[in-house]
Protein backbone atom coordinates (compact mmCIF):
# COMPACT_ATOMS: atom_id res chain seq x y z
CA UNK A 1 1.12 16.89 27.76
CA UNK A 2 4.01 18.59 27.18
CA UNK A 3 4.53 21.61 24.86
CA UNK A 4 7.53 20.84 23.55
CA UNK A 5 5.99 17.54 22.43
CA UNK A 6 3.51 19.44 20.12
CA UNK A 7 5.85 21.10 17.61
CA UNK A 8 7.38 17.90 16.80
CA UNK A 9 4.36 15.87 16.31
CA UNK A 10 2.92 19.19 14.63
CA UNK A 11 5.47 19.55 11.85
CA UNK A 12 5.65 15.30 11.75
CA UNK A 13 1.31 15.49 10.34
CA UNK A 14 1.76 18.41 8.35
CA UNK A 15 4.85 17.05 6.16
CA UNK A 16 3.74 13.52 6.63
CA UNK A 17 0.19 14.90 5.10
CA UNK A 18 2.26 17.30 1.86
CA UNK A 19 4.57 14.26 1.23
CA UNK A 20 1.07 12.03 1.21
CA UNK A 21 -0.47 14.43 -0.97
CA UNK A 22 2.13 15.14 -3.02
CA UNK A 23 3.00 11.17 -3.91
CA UNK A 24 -1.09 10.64 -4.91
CA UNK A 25 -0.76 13.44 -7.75
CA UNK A 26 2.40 11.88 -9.18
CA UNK A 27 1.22 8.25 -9.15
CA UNK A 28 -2.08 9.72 -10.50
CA UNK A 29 -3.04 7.80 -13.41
CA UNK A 30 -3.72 9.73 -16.57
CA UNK A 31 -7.37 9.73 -18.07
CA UNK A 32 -7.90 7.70 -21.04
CA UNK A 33 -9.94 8.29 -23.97
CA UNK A 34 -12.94 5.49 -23.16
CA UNK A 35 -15.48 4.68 -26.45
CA UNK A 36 -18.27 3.29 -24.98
CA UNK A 37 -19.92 0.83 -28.18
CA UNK A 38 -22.89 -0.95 -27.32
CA UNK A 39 -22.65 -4.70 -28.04
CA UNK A 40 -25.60 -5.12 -30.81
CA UNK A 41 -27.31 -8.25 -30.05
CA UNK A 42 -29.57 -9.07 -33.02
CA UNK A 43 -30.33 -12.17 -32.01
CA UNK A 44 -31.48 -11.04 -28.29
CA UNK A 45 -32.76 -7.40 -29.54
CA UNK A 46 -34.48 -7.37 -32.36
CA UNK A 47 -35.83 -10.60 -32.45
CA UNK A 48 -37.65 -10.94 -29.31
CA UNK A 49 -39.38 -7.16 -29.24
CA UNK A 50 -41.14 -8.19 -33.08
């Protein structure tokens, strides 16, 4: 292979990779509060264990 070939393709994967990188932390979603509430099933629960 040529050299000259090499600083082309070079450059091309290492801004191809920053503008790759750089695109997934904008788009990044933001993290939302979550409440996790457990469903009470008295019917299922409580019921069945008595």
């Amino acid at each position: 292979m040529d050299y000259d070939l090499l600083i082309p393709l070079f450059w091309t994967i290492v801004i191809g990779s920053l503008s790759v990188l750089a695109v997934r932390r904008w788009t990044r979603k933001l993290p939302t509060k979550k409440l996790w509430i457990r469903s009470e099933d008295k019917d299922n629960n409580t019921e069945k264990k008595e």
